[in-house]
N, C-alpha and C. Protein backbone atom coordinates (compact mmCIF):
# COMPACT_ATOMS: atom_id res chain seq x y z
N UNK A 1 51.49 57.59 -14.68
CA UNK A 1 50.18 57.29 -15.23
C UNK A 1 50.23 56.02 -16.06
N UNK A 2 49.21 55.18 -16.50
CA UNK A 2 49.19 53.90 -16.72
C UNK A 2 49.76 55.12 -18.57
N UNK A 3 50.14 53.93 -19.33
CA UNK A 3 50.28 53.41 -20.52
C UNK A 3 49.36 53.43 -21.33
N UNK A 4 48.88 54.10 -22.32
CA UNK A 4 47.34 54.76 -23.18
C UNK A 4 47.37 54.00 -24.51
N UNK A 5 46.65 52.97 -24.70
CA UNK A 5 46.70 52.63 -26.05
C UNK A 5 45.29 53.04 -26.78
N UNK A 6 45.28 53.41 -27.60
CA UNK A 6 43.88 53.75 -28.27
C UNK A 6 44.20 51.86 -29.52
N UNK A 7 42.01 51.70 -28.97
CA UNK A 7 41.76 50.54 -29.88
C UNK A 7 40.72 51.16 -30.92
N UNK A 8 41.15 50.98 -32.30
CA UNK A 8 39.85 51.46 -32.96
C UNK A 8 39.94 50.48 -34.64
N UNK A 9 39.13 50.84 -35.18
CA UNK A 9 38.90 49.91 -36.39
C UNK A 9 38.63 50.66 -37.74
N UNK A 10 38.85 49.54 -38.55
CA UNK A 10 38.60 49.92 -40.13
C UNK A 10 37.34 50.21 -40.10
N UNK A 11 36.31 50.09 -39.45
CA UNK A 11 34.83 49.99 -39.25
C UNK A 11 34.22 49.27 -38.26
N UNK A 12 32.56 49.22 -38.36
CA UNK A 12 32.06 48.76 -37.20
C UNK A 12 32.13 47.01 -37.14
N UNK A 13 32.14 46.42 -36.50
CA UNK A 13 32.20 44.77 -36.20
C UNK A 13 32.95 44.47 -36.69
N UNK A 14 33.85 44.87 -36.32
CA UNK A 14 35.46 43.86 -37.24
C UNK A 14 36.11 43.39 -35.63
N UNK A 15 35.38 43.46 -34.79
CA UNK A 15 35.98 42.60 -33.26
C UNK A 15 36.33 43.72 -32.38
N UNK A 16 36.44 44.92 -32.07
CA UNK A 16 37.18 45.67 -31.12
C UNK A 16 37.81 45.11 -29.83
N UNK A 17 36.09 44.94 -29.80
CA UNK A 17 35.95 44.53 -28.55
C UNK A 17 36.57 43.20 -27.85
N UNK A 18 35.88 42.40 -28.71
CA UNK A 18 36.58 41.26 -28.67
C UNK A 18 38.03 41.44 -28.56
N UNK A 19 38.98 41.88 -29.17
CA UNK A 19 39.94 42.25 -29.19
C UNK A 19 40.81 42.78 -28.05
N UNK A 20 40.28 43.97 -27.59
CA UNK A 20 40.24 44.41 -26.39
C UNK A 20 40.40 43.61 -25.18
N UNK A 21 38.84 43.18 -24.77
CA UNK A 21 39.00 42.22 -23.81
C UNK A 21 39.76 40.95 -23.71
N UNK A 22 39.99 40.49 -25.09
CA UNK A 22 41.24 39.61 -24.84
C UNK A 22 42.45 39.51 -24.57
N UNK A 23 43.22 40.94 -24.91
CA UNK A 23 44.30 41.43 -24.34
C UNK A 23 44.39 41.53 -23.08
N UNK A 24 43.66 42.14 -22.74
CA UNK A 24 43.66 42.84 -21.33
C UNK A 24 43.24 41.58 -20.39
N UNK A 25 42.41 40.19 -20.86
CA UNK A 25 42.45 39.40 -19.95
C UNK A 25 44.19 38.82 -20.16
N UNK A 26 45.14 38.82 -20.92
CA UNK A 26 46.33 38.11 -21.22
C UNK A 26 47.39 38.83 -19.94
N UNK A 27 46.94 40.16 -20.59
CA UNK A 27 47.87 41.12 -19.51
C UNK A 27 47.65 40.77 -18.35
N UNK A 28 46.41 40.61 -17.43
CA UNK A 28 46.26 40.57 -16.11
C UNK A 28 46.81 39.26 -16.06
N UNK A 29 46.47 38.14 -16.85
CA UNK A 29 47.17 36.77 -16.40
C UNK A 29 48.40 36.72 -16.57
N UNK A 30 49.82 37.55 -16.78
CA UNK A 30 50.70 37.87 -16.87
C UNK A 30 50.96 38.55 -15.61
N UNK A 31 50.41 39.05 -15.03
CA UNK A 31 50.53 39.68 -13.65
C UNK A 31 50.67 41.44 -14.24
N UNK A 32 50.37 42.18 -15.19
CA UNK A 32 49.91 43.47 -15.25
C UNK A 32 48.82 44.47 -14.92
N UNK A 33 48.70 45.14 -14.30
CA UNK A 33 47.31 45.94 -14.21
C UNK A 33 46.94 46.60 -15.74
N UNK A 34 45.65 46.28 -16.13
CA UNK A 34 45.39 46.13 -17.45
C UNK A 34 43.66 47.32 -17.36
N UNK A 35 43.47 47.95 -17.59
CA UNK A 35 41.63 48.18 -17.57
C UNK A 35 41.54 48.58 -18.93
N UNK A 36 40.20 48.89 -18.76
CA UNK A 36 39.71 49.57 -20.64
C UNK A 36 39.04 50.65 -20.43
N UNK A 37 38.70 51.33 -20.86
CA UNK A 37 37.48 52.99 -21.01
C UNK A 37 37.45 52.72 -22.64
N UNK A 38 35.70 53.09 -22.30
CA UNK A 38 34.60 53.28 -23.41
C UNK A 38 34.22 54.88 -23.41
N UNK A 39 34.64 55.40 -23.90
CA UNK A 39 34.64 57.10 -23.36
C UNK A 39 32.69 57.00 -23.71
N UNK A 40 32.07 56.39 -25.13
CA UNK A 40 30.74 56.29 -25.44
C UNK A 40 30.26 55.43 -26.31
N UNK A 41 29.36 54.52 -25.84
CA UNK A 41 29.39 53.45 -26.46
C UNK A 41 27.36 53.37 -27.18
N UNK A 42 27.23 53.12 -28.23
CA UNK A 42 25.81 52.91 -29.05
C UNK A 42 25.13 51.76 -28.98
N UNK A 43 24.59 50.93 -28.63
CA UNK A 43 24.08 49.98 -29.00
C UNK A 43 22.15 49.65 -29.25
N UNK A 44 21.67 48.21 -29.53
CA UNK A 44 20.55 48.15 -29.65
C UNK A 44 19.97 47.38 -28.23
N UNK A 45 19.29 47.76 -27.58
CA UNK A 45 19.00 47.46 -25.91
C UNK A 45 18.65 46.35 -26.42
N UNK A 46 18.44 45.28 -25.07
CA UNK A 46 18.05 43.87 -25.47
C UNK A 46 18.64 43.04 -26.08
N UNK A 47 19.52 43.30 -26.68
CA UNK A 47 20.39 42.28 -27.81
C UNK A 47 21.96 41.35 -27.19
N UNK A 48 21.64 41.65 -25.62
CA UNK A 48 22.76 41.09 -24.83
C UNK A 48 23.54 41.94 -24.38
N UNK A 49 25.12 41.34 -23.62
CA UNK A 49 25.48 42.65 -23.30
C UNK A 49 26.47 43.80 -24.30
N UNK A 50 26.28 44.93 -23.39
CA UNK A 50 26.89 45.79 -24.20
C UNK A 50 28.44 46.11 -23.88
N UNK A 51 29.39 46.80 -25.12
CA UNK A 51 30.93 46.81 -24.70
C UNK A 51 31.21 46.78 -23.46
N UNK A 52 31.12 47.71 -23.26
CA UNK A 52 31.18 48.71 -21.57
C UNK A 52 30.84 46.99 -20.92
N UNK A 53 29.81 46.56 -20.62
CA UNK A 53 29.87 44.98 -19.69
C UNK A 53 30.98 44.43 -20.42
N UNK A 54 31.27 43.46 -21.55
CA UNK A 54 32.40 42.37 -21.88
C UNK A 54 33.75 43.26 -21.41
N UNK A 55 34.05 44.30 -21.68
CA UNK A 55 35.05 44.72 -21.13
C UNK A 55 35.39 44.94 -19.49
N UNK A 56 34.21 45.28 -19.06
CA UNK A 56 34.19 45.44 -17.92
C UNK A 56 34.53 44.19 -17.07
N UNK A 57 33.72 42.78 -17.64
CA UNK A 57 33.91 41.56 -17.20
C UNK A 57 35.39 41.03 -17.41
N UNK A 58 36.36 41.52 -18.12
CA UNK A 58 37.91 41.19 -18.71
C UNK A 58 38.63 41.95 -17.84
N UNK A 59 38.52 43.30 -17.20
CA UNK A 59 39.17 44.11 -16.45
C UNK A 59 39.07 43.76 -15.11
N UNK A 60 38.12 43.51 -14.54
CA UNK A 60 37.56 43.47 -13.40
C UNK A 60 37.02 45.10 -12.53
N UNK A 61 36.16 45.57 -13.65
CA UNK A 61 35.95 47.11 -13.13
C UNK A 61 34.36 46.90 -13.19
N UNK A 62 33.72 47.64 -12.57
CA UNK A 62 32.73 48.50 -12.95
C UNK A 62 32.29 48.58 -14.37
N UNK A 63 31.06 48.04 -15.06
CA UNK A 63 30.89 48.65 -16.32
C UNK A 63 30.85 50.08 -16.32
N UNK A 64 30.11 50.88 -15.15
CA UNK A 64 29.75 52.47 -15.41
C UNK A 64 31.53 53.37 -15.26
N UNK A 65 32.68 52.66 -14.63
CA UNK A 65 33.66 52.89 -14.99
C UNK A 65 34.53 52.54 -16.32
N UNK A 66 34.04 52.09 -16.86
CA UNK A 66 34.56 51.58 -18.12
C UNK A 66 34.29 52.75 -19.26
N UNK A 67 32.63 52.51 -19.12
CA UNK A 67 31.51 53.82 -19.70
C UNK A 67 30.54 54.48 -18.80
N UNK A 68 30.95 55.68 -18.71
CA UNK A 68 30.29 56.96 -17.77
C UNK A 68 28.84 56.50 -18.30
N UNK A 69 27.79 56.44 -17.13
CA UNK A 69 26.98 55.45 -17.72
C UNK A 69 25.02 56.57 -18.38
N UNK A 70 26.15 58.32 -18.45
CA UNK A 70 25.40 59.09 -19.29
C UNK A 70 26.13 59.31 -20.69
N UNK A 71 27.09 58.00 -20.83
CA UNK A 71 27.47 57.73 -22.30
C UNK A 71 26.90 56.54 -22.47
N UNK A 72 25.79 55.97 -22.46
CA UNK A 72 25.34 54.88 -22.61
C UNK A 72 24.31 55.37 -23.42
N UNK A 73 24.22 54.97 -24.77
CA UNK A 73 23.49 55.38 -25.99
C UNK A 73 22.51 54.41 -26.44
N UNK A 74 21.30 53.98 -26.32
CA UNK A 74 20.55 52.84 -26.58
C UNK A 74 19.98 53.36 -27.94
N UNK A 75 20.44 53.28 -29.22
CA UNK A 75 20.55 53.63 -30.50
C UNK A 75 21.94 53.24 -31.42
N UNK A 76 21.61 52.00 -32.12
CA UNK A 76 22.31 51.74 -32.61
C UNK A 76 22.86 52.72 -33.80
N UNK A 77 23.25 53.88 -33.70
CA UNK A 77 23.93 54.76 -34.81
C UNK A 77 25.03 55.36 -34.21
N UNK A 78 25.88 56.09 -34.97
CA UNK A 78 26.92 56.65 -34.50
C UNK A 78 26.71 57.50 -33.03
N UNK A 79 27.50 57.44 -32.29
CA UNK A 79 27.02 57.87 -30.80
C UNK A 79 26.77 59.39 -30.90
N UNK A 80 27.22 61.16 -31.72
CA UNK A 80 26.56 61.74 -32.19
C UNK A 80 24.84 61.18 -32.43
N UNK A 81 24.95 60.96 -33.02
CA UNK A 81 23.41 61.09 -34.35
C UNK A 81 22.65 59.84 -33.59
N UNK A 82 23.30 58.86 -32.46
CA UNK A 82 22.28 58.31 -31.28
C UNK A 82 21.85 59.65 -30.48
N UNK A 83 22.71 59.96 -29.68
CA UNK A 83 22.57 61.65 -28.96
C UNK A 83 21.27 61.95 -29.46
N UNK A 84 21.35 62.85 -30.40
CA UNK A 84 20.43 63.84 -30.76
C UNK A 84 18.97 62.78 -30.96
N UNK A 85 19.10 61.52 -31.25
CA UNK A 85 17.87 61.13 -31.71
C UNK A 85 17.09 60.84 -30.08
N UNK A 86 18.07 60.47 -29.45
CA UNK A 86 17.14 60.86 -27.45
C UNK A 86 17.34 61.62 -27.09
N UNK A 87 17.67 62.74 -28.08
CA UNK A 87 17.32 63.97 -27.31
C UNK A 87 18.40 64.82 -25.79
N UNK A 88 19.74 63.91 -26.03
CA UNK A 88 21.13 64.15 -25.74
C UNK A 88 21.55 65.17 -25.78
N UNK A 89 22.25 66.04 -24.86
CA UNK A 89 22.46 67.26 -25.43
C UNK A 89 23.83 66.99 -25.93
N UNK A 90 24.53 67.52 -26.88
CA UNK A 90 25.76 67.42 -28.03
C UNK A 90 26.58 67.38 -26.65
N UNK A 91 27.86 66.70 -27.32
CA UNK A 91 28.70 66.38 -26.67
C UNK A 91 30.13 66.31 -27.91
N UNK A 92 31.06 66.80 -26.73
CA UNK A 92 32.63 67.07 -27.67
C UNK A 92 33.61 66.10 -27.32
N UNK A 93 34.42 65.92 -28.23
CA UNK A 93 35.47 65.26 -27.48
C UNK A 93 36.75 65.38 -26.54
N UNK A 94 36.43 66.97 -26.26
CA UNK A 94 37.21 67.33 -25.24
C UNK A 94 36.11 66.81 -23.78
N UNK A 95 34.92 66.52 -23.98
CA UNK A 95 34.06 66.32 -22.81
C UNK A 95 34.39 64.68 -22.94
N UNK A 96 34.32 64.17 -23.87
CA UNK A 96 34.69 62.90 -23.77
C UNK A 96 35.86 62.02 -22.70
N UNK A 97 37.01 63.13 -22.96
CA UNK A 97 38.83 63.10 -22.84
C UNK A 97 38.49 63.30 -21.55
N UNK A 98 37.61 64.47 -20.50
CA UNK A 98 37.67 64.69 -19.58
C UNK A 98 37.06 63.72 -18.83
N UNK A 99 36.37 63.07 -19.77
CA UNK A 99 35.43 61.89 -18.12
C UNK A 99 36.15 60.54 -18.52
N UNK A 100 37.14 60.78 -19.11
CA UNK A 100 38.10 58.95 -18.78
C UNK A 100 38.77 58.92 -17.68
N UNK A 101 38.49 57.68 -17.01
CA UNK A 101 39.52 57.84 -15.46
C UNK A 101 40.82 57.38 -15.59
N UNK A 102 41.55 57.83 -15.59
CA UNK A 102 43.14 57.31 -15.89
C UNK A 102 43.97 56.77 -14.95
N UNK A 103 43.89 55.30 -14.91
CA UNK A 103 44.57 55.22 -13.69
C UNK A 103 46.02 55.43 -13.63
N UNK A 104 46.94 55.21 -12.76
CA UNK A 104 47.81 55.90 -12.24
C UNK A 104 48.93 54.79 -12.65
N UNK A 105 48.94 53.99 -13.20
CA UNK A 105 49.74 52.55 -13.28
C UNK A 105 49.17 51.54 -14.52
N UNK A 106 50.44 50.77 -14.62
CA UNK A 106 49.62 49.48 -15.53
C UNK A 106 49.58 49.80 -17.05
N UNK A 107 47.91 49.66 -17.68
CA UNK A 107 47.51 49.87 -19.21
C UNK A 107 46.21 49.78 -19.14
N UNK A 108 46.09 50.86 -20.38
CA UNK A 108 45.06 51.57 -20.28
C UNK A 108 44.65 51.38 -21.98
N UNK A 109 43.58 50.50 -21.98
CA UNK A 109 42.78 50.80 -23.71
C UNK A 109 41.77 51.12 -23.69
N UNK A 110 41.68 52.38 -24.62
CA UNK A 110 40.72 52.65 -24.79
C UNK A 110 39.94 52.83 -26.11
N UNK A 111 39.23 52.51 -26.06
CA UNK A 111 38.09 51.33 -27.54
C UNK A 111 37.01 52.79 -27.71
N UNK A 112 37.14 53.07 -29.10
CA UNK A 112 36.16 53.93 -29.73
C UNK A 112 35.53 52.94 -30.35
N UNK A 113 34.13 53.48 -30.69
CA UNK A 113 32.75 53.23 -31.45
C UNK A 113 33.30 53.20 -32.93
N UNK A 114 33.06 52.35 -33.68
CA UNK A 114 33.10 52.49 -34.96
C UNK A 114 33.93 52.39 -35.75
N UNK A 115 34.52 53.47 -36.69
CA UNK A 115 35.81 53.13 -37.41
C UNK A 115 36.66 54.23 -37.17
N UNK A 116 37.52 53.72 -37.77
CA UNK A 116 38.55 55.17 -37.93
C UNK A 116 37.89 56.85 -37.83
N UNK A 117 37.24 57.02 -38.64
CA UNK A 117 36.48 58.01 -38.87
C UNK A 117 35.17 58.13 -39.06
N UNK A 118 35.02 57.05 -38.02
CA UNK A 118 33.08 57.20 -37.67
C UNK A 118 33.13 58.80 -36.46
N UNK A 119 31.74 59.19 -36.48
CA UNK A 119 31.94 60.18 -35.34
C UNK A 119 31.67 59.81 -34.53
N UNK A 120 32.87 60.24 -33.43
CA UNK A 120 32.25 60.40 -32.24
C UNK A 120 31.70 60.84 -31.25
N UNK A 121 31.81 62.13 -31.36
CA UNK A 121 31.11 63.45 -30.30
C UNK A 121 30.85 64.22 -31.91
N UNK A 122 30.07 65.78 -31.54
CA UNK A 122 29.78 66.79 -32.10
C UNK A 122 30.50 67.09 -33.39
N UNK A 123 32.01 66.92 -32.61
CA UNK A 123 33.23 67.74 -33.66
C UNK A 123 34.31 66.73 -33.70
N UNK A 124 33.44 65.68 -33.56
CA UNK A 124 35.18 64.59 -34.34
C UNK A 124 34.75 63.28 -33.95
N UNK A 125 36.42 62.40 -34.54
CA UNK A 125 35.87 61.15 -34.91
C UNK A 125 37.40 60.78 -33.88
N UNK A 126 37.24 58.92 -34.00
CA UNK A 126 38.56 58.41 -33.29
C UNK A 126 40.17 59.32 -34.06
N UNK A 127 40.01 59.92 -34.90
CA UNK A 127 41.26 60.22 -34.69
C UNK A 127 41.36 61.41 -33.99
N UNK A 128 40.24 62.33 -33.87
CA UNK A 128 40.35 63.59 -33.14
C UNK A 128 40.38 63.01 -31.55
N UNK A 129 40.28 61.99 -31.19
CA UNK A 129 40.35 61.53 -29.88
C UNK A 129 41.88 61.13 -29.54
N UNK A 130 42.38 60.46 -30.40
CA UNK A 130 43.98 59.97 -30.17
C UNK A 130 44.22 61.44 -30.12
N UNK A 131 43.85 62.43 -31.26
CA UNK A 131 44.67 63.66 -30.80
C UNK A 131 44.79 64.63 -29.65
N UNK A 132 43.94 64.36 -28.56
CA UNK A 132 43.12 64.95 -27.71
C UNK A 132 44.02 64.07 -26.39
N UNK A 133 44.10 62.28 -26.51
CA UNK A 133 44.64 61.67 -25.64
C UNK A 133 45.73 61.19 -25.52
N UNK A 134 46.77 61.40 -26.95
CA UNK A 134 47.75 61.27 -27.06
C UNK A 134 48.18 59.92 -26.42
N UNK A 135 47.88 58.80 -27.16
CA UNK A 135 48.10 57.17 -26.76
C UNK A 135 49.50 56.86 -27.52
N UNK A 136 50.14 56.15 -26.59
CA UNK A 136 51.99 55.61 -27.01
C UNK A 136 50.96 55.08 -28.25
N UNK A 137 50.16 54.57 -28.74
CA UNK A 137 50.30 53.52 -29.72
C UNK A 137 48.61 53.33 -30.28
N UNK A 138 48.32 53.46 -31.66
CA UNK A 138 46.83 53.05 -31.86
C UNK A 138 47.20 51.31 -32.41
N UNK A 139 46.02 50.72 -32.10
CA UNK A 139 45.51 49.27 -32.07
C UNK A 139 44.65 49.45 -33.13
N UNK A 140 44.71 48.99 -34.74
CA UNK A 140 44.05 49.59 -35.58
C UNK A 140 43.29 47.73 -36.08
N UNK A 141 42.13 47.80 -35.79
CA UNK A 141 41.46 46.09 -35.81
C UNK A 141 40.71 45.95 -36.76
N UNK A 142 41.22 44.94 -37.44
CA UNK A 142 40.60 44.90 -39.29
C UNK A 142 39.94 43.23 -39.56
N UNK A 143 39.12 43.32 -39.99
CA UNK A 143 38.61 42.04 -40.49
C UNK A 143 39.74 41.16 -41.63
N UNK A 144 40.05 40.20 -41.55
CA UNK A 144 41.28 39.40 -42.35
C UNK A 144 41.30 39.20 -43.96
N UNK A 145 39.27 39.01 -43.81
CA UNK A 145 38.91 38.61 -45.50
C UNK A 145 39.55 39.84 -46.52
N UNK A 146 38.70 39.12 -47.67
CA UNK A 146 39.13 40.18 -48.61
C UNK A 146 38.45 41.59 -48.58
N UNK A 147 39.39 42.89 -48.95
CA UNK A 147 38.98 43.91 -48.57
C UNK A 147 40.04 44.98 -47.35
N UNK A 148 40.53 43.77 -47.12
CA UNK A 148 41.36 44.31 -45.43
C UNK A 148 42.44 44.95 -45.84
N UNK A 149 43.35 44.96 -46.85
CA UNK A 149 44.32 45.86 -47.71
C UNK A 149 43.94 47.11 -47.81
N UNK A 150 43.03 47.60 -48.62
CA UNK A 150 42.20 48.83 -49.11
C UNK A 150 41.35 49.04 -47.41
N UNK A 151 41.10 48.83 -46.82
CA UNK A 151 40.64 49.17 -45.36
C UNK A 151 41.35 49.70 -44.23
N UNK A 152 42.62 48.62 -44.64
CA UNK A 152 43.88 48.76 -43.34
C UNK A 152 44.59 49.87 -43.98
N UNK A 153 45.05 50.33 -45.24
CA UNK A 153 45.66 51.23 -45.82
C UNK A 153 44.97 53.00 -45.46
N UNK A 154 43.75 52.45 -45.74
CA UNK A 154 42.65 53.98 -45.46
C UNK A 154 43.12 54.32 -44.10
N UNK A 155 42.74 53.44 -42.98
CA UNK A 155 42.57 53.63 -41.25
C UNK A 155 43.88 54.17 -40.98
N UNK A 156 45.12 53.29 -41.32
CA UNK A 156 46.39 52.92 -41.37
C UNK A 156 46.89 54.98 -41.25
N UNK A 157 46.47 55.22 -42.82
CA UNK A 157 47.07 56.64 -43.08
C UNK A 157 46.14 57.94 -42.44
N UNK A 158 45.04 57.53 -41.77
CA UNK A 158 44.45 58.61 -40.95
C UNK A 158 45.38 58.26 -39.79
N UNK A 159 45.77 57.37 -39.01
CA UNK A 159 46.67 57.61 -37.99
C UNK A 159 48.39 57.69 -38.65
N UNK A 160 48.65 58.67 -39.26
CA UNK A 160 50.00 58.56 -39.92
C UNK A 160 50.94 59.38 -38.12
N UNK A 161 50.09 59.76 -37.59
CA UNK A 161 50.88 61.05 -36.43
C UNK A 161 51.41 60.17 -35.39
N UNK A 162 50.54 58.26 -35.39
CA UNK A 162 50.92 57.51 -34.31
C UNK A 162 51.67 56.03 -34.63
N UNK A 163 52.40 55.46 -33.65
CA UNK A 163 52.66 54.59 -33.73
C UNK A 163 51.37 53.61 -34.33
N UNK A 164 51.25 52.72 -35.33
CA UNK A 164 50.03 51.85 -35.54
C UNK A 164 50.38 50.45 -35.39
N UNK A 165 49.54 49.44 -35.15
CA UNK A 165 49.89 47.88 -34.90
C UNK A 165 48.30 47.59 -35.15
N UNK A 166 48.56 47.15 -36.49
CA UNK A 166 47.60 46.57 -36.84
C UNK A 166 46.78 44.76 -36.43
N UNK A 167 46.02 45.42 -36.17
CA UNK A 167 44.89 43.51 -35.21
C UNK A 167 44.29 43.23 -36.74
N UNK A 168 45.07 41.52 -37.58
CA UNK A 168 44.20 41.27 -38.20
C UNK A 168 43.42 39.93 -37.49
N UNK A 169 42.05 40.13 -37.78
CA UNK A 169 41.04 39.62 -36.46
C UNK A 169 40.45 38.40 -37.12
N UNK A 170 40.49 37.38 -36.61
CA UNK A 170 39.36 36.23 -37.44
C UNK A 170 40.46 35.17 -38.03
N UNK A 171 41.74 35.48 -38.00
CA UNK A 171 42.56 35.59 -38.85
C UNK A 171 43.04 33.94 -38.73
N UNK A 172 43.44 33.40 -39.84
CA UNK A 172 43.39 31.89 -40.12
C UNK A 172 44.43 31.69 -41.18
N UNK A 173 45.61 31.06 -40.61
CA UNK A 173 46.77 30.48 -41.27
C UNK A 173 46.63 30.49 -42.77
N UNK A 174 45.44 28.85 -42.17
CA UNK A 174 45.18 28.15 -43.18
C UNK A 174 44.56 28.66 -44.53
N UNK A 175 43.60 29.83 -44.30
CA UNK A 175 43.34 30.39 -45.32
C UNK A 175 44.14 31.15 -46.32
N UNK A 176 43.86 30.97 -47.47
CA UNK A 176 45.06 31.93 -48.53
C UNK A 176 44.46 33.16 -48.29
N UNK A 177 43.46 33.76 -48.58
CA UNK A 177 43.02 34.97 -48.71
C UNK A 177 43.90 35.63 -47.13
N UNK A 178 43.80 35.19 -46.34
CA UNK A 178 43.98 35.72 -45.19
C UNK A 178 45.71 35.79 -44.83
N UNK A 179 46.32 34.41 -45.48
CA UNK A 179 47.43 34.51 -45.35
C UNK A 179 48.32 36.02 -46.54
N UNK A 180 47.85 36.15 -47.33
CA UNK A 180 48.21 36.84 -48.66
C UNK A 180 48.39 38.09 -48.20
N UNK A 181 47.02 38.40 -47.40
CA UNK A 181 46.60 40.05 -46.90
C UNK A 181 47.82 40.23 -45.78
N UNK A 182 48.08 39.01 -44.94
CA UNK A 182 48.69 39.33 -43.98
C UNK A 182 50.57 39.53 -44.27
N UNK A 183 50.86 38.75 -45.56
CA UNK A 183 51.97 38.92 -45.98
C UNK A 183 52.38 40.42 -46.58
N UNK A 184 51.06 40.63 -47.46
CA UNK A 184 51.17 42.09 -48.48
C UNK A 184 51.56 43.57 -47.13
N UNK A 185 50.62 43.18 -46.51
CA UNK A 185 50.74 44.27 -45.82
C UNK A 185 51.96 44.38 -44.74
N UNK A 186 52.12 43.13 -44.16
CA UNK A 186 53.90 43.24 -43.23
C UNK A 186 55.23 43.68 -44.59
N UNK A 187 54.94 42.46 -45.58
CA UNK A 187 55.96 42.98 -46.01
C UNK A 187 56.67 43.72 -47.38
N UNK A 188 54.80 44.20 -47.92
CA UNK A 188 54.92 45.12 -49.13
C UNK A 188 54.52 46.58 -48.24
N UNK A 189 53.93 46.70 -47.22
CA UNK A 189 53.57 48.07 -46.77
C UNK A 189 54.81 48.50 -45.80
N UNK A 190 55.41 47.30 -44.98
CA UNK A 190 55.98 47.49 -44.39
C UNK A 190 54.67 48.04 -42.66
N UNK A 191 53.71 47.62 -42.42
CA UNK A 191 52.96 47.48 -41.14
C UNK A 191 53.02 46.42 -39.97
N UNK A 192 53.48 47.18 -38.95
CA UNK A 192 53.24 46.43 -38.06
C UNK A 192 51.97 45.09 -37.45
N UNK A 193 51.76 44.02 -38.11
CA UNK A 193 51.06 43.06 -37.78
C UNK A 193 50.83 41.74 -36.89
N UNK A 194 49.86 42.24 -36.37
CA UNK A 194 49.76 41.17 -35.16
C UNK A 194 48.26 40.47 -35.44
N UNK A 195 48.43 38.85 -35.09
CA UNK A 195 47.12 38.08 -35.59
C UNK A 195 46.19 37.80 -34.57
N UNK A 196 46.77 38.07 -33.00
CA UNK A 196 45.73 37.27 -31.93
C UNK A 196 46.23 37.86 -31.02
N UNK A 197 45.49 37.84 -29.64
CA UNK A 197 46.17 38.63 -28.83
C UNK A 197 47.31 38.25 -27.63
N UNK A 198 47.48 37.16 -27.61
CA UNK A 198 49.27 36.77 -27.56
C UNK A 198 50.00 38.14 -28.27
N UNK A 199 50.13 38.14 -29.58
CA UNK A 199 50.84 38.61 -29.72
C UNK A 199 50.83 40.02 -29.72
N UNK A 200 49.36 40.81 -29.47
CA UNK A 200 49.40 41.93 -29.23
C UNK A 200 50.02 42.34 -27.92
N UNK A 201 49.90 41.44 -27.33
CA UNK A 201 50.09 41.55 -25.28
C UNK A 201 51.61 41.81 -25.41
N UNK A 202 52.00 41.04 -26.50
CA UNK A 202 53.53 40.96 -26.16
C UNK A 202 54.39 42.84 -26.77
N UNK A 203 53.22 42.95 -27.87
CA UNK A 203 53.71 44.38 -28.39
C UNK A 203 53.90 45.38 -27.38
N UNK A 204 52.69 45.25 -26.53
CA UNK A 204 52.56 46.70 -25.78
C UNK A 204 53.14 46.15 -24.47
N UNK A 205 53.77 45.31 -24.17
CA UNK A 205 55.00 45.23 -23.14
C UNK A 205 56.15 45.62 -23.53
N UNK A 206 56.17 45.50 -24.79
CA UNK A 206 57.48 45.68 -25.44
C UNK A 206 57.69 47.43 -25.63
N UNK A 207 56.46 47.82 -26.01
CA UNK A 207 56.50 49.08 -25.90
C UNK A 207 56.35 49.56 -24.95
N UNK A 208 56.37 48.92 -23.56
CA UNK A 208 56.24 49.56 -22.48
C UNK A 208 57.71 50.12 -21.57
N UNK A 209 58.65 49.32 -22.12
CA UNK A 209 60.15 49.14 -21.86
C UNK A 209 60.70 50.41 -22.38
């Protein structure tokens, strides 16, 4: 079976996605089979495209394979509390786990909604999903500015059960704030940190060995 990385974040817009699809275009130009799954994705219709497409466009899949396309939530709120507001009938994350297609080879990310502990179905959030899909490795994607210490530390210790490799995103040498965060945390926390996705591509080969 392909290689399971769960991608998820300190919160909402800190890049997932972005993130995501940039890996996975690195991997395929490396010569790897690379896809993504959106087990359920929220957004505001009209506002361009949604995960499920940019990822889909990086993989070369199907958006409605990416995201089962009766997980397509046109409500920008947590994909729960989108649900119920169209009138969705509840959904678990064991129903979630069951409609990802897993392919058989390669790597496999898969990108939750939100943060660490935003919800995602009925009865849980991205970490009740890693627990459910059991991924070699979570991809934990944090905004660089200030704040990303106290953010990456929170996300960081809800996945204490998994390997973590933290994405700091946006992320700029040149800046002190950004350089500081990225020092404190490699080498006062002792976290795995990666700044761009070069070097994430190179992690999860490495962990693929």
């Amino acid at each position: 079976m392909a290689r399971t990385f769960l991608v998820t974040g300190t919160g909402t817009e800190v890049g997932k996605t972005w993130v995501t699809a940039g890996t996975i275009h690195i991997l395929r130009r490396l010569g790897h089979h690379a896809r993504a799954r959106k087990p359920v994705q929220s957004f505001d219709p009209g506002t361009g495209r949604t995960d499920a497409e940019i990822l889909a466009a990086a993989s070369g899949e199907d958006a409605h394979e990416v995201c089962p396309p009766h997980r397509w939530l046109g409500v920008p709120l947590a994909p729960p509390i989108a649900a119920a507001q169209l009138g969705v009938d509840p959904f678990t994350i064991a129903d979630l786990v069951s409609e990802i297609a897993v392919p058989h080879d390669g790597f496999l990310l898969v990108e939750t909604a939100g943060g660490a502990r935003s919800p995602l179905a009925a009865d849980g959030d991205a970490v009740d999903l890693a627990a459910a899909l059991h991924p070699e490795a979570v991809i934990l994607v944090a905004d660089a500015n200030l704040g990303a210490i106290n953010a990456v530390r929170l996300s960081h210790e809800a996945f204490a059960k998994w390997r973590v490799i933290v994405f700091l995103n946006r992320y700029d040498e040149r800046d002190r704030t950004h350089f500081s965060n990225r020092k404190w945390l490699a080498e006062v926390d002792g976290y795995d940190v990666v700044v761009d996705c070069e070097q994430l591509s190179t992690r999860l080969i490495q962990e693929d060995r």
